[in-house]
PDB file of N, CA and C in Angstrom:
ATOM      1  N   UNK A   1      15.543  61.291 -59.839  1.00  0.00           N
ATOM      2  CA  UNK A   1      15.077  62.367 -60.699  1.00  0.00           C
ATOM      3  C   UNK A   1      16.225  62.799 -61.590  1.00  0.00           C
ATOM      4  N   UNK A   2      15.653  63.134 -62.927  1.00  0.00           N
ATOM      5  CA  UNK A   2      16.693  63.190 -64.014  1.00  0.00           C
ATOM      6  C   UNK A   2      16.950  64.338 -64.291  1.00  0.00           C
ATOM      7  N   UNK A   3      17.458  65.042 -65.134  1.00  0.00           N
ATOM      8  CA  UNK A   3      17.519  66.735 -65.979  1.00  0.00           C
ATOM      9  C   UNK A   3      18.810  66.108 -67.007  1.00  0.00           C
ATOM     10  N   UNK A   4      18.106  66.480 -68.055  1.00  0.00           N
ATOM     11  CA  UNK A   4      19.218  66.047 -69.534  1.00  0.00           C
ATOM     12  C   UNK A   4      19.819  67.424 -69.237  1.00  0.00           C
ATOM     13  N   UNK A   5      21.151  67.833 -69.812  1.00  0.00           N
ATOM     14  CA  UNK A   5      21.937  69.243 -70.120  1.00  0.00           C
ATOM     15  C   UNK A   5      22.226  69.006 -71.830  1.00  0.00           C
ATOM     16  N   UNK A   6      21.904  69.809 -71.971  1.00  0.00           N
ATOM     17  CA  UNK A   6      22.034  69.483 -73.738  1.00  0.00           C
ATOM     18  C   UNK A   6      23.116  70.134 -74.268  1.00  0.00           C
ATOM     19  N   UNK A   7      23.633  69.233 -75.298  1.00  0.00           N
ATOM     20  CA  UNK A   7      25.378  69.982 -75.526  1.00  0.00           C
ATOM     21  C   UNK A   7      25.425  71.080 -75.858  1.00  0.00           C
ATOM     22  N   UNK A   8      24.361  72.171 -76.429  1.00  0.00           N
ATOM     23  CA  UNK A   8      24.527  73.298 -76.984  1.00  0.00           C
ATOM     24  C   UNK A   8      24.363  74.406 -75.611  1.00  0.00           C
ATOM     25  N   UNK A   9      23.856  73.735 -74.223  1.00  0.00           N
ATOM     26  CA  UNK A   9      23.402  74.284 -73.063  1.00  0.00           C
ATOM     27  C   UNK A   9      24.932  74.584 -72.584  1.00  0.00           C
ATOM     28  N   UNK A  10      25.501  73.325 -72.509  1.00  0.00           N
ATOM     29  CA  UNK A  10      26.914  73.087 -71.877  1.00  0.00           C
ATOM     30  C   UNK A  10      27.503  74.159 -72.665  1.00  0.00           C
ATOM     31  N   UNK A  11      27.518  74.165 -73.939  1.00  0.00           N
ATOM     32  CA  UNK A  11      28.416  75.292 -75.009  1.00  0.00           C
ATOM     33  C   UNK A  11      28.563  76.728 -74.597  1.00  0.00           C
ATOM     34  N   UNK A  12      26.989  76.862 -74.157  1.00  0.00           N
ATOM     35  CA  UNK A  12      26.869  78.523 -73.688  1.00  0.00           C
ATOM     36  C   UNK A  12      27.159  79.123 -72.374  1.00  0.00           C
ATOM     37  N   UNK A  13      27.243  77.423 -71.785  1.00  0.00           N
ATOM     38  CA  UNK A  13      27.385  78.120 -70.350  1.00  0.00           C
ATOM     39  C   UNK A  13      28.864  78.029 -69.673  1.00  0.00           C
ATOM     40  N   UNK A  14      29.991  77.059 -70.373  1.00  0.00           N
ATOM     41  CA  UNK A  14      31.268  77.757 -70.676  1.00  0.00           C
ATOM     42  C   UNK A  14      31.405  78.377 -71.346  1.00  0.00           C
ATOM     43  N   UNK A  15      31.042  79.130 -72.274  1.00  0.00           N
ATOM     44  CA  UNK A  15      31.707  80.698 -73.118  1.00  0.00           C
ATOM     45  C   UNK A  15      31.479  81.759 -72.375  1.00  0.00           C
ATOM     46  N   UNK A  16      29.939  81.363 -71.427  1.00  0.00           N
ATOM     47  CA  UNK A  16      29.925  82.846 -70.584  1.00  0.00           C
ATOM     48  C   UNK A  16      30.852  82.545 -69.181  1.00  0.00           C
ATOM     49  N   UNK A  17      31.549  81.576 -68.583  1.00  0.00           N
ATOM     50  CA  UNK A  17      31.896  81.541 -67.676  1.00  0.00           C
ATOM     51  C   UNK A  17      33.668  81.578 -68.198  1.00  0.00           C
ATOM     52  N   UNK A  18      33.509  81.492 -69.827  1.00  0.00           N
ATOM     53  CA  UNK A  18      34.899  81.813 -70.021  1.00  0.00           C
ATOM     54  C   UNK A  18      34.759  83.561 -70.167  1.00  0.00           C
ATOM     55  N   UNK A  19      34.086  84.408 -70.861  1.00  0.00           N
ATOM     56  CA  UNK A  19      33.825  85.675 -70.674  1.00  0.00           C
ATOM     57  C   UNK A  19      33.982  86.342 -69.537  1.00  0.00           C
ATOM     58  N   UNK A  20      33.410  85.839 -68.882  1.00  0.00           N
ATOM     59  CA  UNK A  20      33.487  86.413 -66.924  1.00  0.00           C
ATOM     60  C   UNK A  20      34.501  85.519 -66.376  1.00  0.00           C
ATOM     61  N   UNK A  21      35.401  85.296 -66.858  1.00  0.00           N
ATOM     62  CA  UNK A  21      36.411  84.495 -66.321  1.00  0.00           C
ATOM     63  C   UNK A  21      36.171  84.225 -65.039  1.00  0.00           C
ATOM     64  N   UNK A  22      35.256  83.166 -64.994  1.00  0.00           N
ATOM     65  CA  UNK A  22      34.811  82.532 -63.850  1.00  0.00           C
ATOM     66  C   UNK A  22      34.127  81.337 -63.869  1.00  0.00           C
ATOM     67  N   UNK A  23      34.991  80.241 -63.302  1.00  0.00           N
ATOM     68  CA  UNK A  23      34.518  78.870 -63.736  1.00  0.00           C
ATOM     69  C   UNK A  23      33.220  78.331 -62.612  1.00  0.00           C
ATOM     70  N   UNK A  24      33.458  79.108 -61.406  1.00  0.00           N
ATOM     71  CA  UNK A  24      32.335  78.820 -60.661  1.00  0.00           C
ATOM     72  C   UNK A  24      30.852  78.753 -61.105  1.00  0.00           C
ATOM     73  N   UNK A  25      30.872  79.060 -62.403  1.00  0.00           N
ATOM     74  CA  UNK A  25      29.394  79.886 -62.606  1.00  0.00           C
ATOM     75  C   UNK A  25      28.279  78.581 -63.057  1.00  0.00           C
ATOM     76  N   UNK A  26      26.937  78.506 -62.363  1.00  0.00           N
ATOM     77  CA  UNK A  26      26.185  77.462 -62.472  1.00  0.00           C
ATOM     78  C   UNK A  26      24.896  78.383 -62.475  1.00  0.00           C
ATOM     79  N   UNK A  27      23.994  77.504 -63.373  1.00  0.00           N
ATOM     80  CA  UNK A  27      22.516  77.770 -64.128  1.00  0.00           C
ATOM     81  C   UNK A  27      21.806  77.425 -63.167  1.00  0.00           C
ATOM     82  N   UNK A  28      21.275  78.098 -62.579  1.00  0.00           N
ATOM     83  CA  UNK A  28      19.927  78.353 -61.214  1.00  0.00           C
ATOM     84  C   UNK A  28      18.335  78.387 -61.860  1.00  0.00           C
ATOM     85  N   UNK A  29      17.756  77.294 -62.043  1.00  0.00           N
ATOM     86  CA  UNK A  29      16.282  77.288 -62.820  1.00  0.00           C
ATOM     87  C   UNK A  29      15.840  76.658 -61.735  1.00  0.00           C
ATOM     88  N   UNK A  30      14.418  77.596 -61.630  1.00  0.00           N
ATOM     89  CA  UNK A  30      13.369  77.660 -60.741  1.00  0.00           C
ATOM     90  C   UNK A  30      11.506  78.126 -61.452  1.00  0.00           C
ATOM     91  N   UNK A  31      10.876  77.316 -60.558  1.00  0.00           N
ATOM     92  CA  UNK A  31       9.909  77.343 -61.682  1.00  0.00           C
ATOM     93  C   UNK A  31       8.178  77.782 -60.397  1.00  0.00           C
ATOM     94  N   UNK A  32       7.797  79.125 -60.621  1.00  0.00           N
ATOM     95  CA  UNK A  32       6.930  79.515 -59.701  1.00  0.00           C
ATOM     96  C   UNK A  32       5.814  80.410 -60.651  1.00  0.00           C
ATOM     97  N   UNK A  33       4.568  80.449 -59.843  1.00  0.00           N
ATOM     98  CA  UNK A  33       3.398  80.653 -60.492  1.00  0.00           C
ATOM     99  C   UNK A  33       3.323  81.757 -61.271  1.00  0.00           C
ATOM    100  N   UNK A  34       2.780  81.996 -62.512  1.00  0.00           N
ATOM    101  CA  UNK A  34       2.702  83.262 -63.038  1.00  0.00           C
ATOM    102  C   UNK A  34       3.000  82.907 -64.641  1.00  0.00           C
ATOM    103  N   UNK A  35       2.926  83.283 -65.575  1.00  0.00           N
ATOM    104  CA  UNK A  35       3.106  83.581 -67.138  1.00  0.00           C
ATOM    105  C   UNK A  35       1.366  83.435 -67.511  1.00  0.00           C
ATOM    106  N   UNK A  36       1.457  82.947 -68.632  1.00  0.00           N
ATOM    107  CA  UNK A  36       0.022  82.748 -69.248  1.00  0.00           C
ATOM    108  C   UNK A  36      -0.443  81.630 -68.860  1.00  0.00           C
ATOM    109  N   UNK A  37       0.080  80.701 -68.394  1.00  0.00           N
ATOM    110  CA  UNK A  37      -0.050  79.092 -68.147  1.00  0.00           C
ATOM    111  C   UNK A  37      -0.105  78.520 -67.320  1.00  0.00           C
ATOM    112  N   UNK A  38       0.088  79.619 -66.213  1.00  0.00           N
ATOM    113  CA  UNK A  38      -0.173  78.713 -64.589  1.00  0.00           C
ATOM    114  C   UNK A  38       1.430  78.947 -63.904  1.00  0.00           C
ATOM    115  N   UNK A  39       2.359  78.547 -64.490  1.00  0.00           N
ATOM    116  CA  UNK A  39       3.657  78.108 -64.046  1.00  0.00           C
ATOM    117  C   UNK A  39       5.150  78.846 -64.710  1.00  0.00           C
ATOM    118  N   UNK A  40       5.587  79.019 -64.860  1.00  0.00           N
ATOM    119  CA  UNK A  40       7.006  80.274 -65.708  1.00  0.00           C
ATOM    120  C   UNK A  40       8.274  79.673 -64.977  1.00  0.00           C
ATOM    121  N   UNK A  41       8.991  79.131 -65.692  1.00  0.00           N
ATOM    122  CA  UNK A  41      10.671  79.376 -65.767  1.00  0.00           C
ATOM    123  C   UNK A  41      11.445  80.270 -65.436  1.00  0.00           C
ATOM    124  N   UNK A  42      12.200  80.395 -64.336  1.00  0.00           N
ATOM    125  CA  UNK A  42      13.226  81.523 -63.898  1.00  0.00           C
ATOM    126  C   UNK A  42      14.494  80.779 -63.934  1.00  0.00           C
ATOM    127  N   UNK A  43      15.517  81.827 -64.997  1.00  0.00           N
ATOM    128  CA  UNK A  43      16.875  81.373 -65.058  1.00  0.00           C
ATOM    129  C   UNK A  43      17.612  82.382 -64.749  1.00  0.00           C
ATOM    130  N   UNK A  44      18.752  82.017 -63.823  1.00  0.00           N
ATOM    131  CA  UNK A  44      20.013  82.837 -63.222  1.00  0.00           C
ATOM    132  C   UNK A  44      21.182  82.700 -63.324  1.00  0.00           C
ATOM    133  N   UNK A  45      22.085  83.372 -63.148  1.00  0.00           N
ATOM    134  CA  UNK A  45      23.584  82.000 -63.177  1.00  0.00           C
ATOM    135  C   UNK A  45      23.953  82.740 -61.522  1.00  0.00           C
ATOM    136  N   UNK A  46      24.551  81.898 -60.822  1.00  0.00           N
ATOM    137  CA  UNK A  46      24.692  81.968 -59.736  1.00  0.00           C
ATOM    138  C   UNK A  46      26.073  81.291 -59.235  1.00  0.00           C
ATOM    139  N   UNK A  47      27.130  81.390 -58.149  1.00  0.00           N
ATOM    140  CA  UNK A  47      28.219  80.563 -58.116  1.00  0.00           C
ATOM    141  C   UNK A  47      28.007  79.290 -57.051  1.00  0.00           C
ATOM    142  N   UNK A  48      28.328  78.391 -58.260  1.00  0.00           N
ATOM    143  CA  UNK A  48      28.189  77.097 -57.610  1.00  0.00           C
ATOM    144  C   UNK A  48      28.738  77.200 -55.919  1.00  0.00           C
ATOM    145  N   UNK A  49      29.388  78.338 -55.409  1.00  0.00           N
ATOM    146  CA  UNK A  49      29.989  77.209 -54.343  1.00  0.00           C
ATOM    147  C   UNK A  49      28.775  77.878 -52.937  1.00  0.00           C
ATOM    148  N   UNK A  50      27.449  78.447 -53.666  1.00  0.00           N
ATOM    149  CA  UNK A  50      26.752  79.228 -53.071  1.00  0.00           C
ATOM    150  C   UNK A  50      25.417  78.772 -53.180  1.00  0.00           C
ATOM    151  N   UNK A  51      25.221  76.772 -52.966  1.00  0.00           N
ATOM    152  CA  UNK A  51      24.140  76.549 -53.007  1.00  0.00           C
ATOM    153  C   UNK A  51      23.180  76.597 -51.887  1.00  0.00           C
ATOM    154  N   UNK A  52      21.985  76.720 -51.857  1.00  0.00           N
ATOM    155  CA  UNK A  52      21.284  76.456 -50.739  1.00  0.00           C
ATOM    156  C   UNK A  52      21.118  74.957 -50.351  1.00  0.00           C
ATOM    157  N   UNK A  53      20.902  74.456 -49.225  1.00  0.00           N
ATOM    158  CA  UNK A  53      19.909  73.078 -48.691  1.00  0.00           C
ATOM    159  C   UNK A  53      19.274  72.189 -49.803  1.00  0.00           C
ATOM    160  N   UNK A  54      18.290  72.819 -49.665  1.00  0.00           N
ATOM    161  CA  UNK A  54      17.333  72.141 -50.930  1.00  0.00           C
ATOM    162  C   UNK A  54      17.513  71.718 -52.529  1.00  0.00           C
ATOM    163  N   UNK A  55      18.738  72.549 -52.646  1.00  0.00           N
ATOM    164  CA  UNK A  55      19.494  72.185 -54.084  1.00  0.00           C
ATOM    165  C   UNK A  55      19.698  70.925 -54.457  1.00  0.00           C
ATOM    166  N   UNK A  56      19.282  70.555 -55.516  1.00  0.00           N
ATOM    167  CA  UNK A  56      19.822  69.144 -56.369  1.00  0.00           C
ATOM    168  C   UNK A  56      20.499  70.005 -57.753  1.00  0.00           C
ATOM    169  N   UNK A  57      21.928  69.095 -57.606  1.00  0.00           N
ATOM    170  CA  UNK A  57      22.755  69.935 -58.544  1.00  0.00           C
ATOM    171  C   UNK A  57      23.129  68.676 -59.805  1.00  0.00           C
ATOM    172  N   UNK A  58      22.942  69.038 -61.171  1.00  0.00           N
ATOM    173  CA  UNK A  58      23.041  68.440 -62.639  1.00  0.00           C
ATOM    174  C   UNK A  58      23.921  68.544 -63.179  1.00  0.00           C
ATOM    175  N   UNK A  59      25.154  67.823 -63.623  1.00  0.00           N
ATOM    176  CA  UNK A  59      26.117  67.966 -64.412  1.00  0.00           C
ATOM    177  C   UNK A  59      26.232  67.502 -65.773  1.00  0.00           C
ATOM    178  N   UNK A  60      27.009  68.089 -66.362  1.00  0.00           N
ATOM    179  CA  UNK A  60      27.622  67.856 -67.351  1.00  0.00           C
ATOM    180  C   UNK A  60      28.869  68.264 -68.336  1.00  0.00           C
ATOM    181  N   UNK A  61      29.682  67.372 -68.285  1.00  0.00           N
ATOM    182  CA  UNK A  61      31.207  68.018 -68.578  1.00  0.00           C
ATOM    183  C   UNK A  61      31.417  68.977 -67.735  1.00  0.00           C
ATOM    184  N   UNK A  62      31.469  68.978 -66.599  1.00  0.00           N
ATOM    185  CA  UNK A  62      31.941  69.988 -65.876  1.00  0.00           C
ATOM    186  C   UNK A  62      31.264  71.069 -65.672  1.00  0.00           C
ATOM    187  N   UNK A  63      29.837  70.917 -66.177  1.00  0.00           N
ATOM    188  CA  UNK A  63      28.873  72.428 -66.206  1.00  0.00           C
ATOM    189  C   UNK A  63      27.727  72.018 -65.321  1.00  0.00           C
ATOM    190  N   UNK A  64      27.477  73.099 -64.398  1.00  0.00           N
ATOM    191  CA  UNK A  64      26.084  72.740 -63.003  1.00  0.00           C
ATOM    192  C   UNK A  64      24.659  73.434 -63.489  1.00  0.00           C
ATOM    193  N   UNK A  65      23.741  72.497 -63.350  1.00  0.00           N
ATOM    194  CA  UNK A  65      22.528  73.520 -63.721  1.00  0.00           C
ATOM    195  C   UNK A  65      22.039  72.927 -61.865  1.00  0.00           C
ATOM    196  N   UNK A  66      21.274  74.073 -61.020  1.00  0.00           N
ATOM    197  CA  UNK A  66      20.771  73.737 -60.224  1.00  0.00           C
ATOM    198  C   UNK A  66      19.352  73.775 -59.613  1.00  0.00           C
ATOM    199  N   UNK A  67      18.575  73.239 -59.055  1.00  0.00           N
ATOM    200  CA  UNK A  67      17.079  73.480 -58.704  1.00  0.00           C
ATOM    201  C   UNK A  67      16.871  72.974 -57.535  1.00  0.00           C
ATOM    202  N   UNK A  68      16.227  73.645 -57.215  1.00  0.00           N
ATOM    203  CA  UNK A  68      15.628  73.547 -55.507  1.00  0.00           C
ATOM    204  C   UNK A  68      14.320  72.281 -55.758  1.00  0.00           C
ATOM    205  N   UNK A  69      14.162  71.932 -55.041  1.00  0.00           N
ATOM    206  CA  UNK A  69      13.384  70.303 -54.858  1.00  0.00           C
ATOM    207  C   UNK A  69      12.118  70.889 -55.536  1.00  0.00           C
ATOM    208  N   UNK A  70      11.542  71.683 -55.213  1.00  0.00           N
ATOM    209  CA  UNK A  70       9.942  72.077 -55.181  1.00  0.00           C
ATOM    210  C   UNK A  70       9.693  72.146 -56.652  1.00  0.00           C
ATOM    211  N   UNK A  71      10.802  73.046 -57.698  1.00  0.00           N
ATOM    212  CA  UNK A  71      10.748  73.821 -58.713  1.00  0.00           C
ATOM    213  C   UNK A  71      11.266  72.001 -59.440  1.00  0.00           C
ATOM    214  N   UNK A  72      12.073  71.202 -59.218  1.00  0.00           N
ATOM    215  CA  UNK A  72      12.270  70.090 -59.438  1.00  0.00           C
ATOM    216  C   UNK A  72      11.407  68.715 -59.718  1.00  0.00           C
ATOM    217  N   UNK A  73      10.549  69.057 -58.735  1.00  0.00           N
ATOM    218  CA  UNK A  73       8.860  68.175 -58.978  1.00  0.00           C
ATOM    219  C   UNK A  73       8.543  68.203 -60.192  1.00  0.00           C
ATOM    220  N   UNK A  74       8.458  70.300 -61.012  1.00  0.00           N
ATOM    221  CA  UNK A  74       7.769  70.372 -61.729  1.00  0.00           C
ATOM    222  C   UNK A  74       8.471  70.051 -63.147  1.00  0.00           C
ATOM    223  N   UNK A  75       9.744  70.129 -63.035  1.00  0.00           N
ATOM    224  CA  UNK A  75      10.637  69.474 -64.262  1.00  0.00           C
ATOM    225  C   UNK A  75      11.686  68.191 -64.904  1.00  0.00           C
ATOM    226  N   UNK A  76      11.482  67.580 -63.323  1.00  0.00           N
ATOM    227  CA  UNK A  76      12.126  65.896 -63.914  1.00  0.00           C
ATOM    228  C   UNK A  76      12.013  65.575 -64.693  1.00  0.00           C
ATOM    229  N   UNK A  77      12.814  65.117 -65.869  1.00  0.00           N
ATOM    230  CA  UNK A  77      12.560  64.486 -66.809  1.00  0.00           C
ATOM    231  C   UNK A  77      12.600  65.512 -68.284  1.00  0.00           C
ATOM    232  N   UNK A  78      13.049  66.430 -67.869  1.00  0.00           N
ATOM    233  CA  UNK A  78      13.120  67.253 -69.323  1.00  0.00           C
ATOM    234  C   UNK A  78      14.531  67.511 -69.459  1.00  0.00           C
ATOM    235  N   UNK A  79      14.569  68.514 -70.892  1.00  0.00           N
ATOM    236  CA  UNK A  79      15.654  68.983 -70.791  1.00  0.00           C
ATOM    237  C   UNK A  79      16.315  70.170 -70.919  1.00  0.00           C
ATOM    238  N   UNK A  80      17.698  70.702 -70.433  1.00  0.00           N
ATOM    239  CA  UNK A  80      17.850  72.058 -70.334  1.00  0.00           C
ATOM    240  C   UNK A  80      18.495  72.379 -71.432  1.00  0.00           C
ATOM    241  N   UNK A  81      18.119  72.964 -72.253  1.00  0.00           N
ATOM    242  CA  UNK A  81      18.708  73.636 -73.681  1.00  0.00           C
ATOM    243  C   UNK A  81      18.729  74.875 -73.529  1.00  0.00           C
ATOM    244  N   UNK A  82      19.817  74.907 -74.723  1.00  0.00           N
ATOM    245  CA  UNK A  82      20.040  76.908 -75.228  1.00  0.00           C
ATOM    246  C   UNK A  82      20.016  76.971 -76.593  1.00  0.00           C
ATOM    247  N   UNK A  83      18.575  78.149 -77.263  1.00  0.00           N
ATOM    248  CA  UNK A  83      18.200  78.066 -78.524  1.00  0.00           C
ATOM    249  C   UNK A  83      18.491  79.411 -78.517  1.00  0.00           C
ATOM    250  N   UNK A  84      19.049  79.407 -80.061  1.00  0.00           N
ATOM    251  CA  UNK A  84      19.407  80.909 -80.925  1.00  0.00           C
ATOM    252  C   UNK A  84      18.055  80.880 -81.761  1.00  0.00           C
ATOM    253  N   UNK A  85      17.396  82.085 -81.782  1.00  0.00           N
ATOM    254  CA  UNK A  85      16.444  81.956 -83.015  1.00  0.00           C
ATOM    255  C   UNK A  85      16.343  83.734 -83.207  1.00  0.00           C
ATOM    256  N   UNK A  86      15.938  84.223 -84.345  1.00  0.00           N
ATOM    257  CA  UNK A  86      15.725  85.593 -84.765  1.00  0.00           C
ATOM    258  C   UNK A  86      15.200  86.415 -83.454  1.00  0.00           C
ATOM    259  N   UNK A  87      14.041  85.990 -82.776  1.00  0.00           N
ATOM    260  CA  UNK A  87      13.442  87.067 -81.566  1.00  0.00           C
ATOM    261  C   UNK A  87      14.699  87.021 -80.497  1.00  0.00           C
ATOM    262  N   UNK A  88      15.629  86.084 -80.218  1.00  0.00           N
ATOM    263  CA  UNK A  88      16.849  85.979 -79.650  1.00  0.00           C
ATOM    264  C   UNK A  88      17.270  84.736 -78.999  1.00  0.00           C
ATOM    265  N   UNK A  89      18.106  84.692 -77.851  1.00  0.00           N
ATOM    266  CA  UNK A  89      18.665  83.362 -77.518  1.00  0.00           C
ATOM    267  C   UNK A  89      18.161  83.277 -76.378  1.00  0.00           C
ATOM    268  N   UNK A  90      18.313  82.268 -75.991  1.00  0.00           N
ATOM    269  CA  UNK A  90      17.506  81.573 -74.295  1.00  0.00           C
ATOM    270  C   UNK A  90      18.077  80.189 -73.723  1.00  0.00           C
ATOM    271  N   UNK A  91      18.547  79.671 -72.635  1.00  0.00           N
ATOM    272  CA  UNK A  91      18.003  78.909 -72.400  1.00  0.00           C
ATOM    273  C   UNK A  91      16.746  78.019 -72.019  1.00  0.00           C
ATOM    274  N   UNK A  92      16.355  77.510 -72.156  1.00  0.00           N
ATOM    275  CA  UNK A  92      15.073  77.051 -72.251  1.00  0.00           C
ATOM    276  C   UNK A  92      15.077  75.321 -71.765  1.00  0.00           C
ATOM    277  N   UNK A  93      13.550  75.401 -70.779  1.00  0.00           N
ATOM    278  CA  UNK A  93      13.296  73.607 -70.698  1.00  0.00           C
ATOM    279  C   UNK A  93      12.514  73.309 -71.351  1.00  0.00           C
ATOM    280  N   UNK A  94      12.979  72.426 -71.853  1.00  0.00           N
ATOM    281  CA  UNK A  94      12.189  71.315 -73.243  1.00  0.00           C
ATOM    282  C   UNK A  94      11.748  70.106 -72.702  1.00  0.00           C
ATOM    283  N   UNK A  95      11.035  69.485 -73.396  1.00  0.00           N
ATOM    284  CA  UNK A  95      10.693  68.209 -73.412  1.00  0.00           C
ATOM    285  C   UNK A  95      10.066  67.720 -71.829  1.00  0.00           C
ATOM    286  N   UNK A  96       9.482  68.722 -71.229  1.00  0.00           N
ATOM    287  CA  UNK A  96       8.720  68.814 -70.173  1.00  0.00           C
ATOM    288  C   UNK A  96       8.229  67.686 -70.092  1.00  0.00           C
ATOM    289  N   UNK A  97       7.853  66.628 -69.214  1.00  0.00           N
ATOM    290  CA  UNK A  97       7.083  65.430 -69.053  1.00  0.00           C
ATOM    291  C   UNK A  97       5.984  66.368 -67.965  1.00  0.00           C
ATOM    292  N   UNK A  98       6.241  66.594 -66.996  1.00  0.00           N
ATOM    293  CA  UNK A  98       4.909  67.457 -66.457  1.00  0.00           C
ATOM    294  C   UNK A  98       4.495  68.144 -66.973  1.00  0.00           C
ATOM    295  N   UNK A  99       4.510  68.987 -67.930  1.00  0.00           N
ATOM    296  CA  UNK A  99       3.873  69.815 -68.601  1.00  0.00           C
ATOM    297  C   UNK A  99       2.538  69.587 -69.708  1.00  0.00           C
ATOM    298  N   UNK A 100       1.673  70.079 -69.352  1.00  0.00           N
ATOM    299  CA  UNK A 100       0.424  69.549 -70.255  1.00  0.00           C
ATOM    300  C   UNK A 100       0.404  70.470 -71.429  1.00  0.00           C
ATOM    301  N   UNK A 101       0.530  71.949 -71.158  1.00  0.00           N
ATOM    302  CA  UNK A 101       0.389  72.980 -72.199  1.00  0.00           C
ATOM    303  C   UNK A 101       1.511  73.791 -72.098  1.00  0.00           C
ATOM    304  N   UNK A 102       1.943  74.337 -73.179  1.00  0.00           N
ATOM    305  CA  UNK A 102       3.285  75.308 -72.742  1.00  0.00           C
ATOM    306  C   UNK A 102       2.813  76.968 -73.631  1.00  0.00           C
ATOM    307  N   UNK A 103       3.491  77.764 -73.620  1.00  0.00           N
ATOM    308  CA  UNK A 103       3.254  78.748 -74.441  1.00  0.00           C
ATOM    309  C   UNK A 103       3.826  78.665 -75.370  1.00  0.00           C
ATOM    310  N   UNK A 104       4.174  79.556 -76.635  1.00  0.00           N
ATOM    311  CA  UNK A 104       4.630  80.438 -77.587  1.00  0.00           C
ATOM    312  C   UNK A 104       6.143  80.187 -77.248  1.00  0.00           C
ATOM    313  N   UNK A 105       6.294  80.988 -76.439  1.00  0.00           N
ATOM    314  CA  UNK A 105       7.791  81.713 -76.505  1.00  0.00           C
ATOM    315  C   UNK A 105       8.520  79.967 -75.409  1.00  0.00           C
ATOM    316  N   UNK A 106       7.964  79.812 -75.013  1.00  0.00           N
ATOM    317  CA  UNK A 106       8.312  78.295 -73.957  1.00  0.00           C
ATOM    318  C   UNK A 106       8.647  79.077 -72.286  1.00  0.00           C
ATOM    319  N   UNK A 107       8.217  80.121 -72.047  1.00  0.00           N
ATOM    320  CA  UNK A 107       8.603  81.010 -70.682  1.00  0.00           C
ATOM    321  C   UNK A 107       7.345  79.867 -69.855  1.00  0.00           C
ATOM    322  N   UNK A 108       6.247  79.813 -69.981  1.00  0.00           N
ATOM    323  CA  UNK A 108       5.258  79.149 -69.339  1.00  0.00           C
ATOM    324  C   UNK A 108       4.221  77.967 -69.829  1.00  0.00           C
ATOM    325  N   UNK A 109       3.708  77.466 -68.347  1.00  0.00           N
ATOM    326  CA  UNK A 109       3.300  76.149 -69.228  1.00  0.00           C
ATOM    327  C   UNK A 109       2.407  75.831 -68.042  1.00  0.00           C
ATOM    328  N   UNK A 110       1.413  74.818 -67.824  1.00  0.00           N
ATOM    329  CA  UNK A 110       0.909  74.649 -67.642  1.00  0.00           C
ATOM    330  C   UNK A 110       0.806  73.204 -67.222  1.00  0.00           C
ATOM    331  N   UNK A 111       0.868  72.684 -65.668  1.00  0.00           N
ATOM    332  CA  UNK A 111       1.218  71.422 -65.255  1.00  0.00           C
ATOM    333  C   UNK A 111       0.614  70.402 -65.325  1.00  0.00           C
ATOM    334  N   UNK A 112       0.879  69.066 -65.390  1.00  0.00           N
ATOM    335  CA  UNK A 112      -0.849  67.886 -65.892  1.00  0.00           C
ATOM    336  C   UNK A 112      -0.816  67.706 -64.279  1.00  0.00           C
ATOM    337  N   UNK A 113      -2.033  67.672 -63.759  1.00  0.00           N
ATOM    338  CA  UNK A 113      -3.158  67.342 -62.892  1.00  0.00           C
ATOM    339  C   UNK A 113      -3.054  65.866 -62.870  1.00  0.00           C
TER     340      UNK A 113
END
């Protein structure tokens, strides 16, 4: 099972771990029922050296995004980006291969059957 980190993901998530002067710091995405679509995205930053069991951990250049197996089913194969746009900034998963429908804002989506 795959997860792309996209260079602008990696960008944001050393500036904030250079801000909080703290290199431990890793992207915790988890994905449980609820938005408009069936399914919603939860992002945290959390310290890597504080994973649980079930964790499968994603690198890149030195930056961790992590997900628990279950929330992992529902996003193999996409990728983890960070978009600036006028309503504001986010990381965000893109390019969903499970995903049949997504929303608006990209918070929820809706899984293919």
């Amino acid at each position: 099972m795959h997860i792309e980190i996209t260079d602008r993901a990696v960008k944001q998530l050393k500036y904030i771990s250079e801000q909080e002067k703290n290199s431990n710091n890793a992207l915790r995405i988890t994905v449980d029922s609820g938005g408009c679509h069936g399914f919603q995205y939860f992002y945290d930053l959390m310290e890597s050296n504080s994973f649980k069991e079930d964790d499968v951990v994603f690198e890149n250049d030195g930056v961790k995004v992590v997900v628990d197996e279950i929330s992992l089913g529902m996003i193999k194969g996409s990728k983890i980006d960070y978009t600036e746009e006028l309503i504001g900034s986010q990381f965000q998963v893109s390019d969903n291969p499970q995903a049949a429908s997504g929303c608006g804002c990209g918070i929820s989506f809706e899984i293919k059957v």
